[in-house]
Protein backbone atom coordinates (compact mmCIF):
# COMPACT_ATOMS: atom_id res chain seq x y z
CA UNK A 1 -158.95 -190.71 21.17
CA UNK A 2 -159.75 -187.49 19.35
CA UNK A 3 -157.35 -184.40 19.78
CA UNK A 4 -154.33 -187.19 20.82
CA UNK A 5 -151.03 -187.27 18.56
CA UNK A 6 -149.69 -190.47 17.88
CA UNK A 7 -145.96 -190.58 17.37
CA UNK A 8 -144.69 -190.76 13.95
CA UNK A 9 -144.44 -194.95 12.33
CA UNK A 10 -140.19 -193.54 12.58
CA UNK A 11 -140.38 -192.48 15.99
CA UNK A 12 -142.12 -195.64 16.64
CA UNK A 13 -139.39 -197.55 15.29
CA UNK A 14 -137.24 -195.90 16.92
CA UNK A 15 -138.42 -196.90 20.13
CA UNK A 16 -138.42 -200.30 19.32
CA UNK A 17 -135.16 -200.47 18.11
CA UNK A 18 -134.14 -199.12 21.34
CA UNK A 19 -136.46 -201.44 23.22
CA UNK A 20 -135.09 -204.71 21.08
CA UNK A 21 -131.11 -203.41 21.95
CA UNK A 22 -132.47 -203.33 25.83
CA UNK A 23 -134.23 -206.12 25.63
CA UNK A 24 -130.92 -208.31 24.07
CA UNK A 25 -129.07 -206.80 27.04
CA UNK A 26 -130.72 -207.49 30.21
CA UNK A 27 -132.27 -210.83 29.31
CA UNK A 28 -129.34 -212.58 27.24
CA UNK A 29 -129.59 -215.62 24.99
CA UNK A 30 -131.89 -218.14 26.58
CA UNK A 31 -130.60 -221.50 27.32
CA UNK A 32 -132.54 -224.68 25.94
CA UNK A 33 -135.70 -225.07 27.30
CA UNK A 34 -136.11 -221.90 29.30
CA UNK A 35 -137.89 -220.50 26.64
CA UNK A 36 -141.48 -221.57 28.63
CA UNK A 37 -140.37 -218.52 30.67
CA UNK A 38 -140.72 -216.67 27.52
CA UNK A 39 -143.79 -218.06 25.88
CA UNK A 40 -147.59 -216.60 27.40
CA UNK A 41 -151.29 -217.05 26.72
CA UNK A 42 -153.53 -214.90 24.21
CA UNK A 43 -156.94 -215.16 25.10
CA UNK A 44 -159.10 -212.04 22.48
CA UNK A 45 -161.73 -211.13 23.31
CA UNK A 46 -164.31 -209.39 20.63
CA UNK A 47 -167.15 -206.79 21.19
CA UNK A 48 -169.42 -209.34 20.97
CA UNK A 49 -167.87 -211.65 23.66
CA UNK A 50 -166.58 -213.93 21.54
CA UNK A 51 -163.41 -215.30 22.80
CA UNK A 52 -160.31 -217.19 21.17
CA UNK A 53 -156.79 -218.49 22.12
CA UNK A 54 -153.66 -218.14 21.03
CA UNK A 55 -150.15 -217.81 21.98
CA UNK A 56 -147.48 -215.05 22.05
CA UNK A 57 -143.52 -214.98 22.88
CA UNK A 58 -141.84 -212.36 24.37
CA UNK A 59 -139.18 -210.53 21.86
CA UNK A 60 -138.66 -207.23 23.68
CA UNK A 61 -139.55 -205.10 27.11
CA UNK A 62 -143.11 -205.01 27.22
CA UNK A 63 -143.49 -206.39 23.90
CA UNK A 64 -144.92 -209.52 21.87
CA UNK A 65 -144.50 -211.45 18.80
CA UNK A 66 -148.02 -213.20 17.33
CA UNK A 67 -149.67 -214.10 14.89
CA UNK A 68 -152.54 -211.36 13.75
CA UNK A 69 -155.33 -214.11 13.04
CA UNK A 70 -155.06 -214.85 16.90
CA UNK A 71 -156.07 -211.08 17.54
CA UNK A 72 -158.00 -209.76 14.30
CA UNK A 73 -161.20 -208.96 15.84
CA UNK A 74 -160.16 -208.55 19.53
CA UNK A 75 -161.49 -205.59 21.69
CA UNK A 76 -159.67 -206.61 24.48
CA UNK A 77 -156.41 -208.69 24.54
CA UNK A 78 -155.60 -210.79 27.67
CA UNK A 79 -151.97 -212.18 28.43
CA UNK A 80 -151.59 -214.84 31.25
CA UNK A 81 -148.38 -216.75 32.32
CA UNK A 82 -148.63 -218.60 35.10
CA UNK A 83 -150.88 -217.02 37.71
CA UNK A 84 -149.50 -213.91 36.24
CA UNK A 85 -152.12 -211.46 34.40
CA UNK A 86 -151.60 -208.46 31.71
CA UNK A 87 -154.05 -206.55 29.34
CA UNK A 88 -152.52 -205.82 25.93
CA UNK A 89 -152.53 -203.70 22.67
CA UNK A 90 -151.46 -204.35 19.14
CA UNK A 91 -148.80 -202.02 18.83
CA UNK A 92 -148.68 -203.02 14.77
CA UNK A 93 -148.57 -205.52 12.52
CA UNK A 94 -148.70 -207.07 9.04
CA UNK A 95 -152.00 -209.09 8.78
CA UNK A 96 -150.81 -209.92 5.14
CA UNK A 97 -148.10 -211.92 6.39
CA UNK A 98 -149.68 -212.39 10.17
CA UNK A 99 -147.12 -211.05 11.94
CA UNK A 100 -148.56 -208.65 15.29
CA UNK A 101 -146.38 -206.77 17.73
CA UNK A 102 -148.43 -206.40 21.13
CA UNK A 103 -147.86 -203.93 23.71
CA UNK A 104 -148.17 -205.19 27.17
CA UNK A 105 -147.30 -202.49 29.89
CA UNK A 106 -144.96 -203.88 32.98
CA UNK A 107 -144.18 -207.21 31.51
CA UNK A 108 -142.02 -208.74 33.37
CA UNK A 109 -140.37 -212.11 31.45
CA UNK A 110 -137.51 -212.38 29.62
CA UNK A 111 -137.15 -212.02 25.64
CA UNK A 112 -136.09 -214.52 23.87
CA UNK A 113 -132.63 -214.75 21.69
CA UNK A 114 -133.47 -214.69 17.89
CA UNK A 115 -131.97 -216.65 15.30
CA UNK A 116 -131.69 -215.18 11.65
CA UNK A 117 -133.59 -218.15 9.80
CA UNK A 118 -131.74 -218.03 6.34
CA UNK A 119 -129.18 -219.67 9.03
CA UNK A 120 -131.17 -222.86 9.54
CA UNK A 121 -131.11 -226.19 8.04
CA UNK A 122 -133.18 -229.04 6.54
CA UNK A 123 -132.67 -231.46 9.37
CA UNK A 124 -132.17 -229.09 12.53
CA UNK A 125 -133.85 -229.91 15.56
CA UNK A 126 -136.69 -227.31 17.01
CA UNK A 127 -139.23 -227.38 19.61
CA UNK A 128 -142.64 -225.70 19.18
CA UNK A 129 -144.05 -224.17 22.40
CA UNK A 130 -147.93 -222.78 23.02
CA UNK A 131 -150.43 -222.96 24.53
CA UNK A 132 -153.54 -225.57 22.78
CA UNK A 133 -157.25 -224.24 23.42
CA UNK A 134 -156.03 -221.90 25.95
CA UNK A 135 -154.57 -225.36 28.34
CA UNK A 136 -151.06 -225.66 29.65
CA UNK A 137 -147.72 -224.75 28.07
CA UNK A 138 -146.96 -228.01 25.19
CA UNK A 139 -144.04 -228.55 23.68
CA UNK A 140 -143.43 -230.87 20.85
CA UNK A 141 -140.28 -231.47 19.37
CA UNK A 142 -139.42 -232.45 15.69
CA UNK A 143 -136.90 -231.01 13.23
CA UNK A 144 -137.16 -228.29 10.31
CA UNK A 145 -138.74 -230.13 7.17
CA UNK A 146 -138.57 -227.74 4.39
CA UNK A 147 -137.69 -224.08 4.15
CA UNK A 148 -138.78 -221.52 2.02
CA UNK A 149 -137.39 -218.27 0.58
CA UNK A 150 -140.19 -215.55 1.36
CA UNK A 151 -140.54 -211.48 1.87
CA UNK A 152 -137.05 -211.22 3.20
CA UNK A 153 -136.70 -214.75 5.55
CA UNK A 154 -137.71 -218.30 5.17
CA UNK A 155 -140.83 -220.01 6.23
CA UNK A 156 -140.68 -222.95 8.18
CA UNK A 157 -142.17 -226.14 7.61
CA UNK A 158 -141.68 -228.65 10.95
CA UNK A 159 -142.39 -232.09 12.22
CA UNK A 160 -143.14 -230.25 15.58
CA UNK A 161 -146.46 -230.34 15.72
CA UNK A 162 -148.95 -227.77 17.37
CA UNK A 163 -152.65 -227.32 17.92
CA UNK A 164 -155.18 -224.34 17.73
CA UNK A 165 -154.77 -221.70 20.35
CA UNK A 166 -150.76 -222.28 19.64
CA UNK A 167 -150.87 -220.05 16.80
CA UNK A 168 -148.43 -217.36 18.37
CA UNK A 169 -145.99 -219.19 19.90
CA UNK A 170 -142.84 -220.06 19.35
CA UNK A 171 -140.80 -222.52 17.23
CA UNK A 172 -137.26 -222.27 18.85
CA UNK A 173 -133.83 -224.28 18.18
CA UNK A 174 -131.33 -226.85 20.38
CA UNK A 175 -129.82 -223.46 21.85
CA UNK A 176 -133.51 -222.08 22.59
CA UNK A 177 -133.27 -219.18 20.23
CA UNK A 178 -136.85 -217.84 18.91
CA UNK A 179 -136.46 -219.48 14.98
CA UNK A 180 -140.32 -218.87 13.98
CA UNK A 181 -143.65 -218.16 15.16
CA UNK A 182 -145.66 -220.69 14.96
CA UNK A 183 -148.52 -219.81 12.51
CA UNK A 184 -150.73 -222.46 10.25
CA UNK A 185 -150.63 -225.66 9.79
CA UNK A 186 -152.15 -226.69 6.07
CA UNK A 187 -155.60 -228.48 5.55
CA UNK A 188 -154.02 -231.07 3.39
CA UNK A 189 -152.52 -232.83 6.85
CA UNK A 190 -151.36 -233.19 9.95
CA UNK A 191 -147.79 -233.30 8.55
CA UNK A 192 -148.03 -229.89 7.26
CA UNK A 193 -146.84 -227.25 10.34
CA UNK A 194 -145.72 -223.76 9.34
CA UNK A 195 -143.85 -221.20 11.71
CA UNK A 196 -143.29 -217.40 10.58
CA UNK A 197 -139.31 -216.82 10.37
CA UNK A 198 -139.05 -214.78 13.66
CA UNK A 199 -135.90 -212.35 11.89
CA UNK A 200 -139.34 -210.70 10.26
CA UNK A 201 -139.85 -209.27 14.31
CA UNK A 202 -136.19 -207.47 13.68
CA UNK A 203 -135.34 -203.91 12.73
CA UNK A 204 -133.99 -203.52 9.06
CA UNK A 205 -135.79 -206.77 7.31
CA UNK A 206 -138.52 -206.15 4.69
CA UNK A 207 -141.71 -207.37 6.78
CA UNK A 208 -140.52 -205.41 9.44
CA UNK A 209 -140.51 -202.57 7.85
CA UNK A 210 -143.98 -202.97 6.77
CA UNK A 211 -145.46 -203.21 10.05
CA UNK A 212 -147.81 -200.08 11.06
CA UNK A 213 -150.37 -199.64 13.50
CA UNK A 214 -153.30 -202.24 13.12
CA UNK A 215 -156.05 -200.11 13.11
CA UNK A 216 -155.31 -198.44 9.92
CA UNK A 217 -153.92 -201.31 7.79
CA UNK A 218 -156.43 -202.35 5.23
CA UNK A 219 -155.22 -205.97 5.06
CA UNK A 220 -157.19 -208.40 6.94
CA UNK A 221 -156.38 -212.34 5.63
CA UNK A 222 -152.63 -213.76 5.46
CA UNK A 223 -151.00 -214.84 2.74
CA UNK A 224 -151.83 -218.46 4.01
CA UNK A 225 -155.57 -217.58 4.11
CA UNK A 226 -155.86 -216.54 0.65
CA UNK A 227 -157.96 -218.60 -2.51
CA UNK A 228 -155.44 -221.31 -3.35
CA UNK A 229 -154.42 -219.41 -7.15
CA UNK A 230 -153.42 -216.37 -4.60
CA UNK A 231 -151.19 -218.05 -2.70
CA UNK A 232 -147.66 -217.43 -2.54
CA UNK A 233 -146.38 -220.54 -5.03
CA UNK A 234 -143.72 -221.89 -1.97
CA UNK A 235 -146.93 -223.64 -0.38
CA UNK A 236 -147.76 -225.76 -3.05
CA UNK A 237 -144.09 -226.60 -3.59
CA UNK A 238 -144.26 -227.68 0.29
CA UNK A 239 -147.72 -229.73 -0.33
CA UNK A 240 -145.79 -231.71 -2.93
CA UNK A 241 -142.23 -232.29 -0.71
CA UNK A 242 -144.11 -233.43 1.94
CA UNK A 243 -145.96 -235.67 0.09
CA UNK A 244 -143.10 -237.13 -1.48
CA UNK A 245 -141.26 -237.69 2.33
CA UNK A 246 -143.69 -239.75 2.72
């Protein structure tokens, strides 16, 4: 809106760090499985009514984890969870690395814990949770595959398979601590599930501090979605390992 101020991207951070610290405090760490309390429905909506569905987890008051290629050409952003109803904004976001914050006034569900991923393990046992073509809440278990070192976390490769409109959600451990966001899953096959490592939501890591408000970030396709000789060198390492497992 012309003639309005927007606060500084440091006052904004600010704010968030103060909104993560309350967020830690009145929720607590989940216990397993109450993450669905948690995890909500992204339905975007673009100017020319074209819709899509994703999935988004609540990391802070009022505030979202997703992934940006669930939102990139939304005019309006719709959360549901249950018969519960919210209209959102991207607060900022990476679209390099598809990592969106979203801004969702009066939301009233608990964040989740989050779980440092340089602290997981080939082996470890997660759940992915979303929400596949805009249905019910699914959750498919499997365990962490491969991880690779990446912009200041690791991304995960899982056996927990998810669908479109899950893109968003979350990828969470035994103790139901957010571990990724779940994010792409590679055209090579249906072994090949990726989740964002969710420490990149957290004040003080590298991606984090690249996030800035949407509208004025140039990027628009993720490091997943670029030509194959662009791509970060990690996801052909993970084409090969999971070829060889199997």
């Amino acid at each position: 809106m012309a003639g309005t101020q927007r606060p500084s991207r440091s006052f904004t951070w600010f704010l968030w760090l103060v909104s993560v610290t309350a967020g830690s405090m009145l929720s607590g760490p989940l216990s397993a499985r109450d993450f669905a309390a948690s995890v909500v429905k992204v339905r975007a909506v673009a100017a020319d009514g074209a819709e899509s569905f994703g999935s988004g987890v609540v990391i802070a008051i009022d505030l979202l984890a997703t992934a940006c290629h669930v939102t990139r050409d939304a005019k309006t952003i719709e959360i549901a969870h249950g018969a519960e109803r919210w209209v959102g904004t991207v607060a900022s976001g990476s679209p390099a690395h598809d990592l969106c914050l979203i801004h969702v006034p009066q939301l009233n569900l608990p964040a989740v814990a989050i779980r440092a991923s340089a602290s997981l393990q080939l082996g470890d046992r997660v759940s992915a949770a979303g929400f596949p073509n805009g249905d019910d809440l699914v959750v498919r278990d499997g365990a962490v595959e491969g991880l690779y070192t990446y912009e200041g976390g690791k991304v995960i490769r899982t056996s927990a398979v998810f669908d479109y409109g899950s893109s968003g959600g979350g990828l969470f451990d035994a103790e139901g601590a957010l571990v990724g966001v779940l994010a792409f899953k590679a055209r090579y096959g249906a072994r090949l599930h990726f989740a964002l490592p969710a420490d990149w939501t957290t004040p003080g890591n590298p991606v984090f501090s690249r996030l800035v408000p949407f509208a004025s970030s140039n990027e628009r396709v993720a490091f997943w979605e670029q030509p194959k000789a662009a791509q970060p060198s990690f996801l052909r390492h993970a084409l090969l390992e999971a070829t060889s497992q199997r």
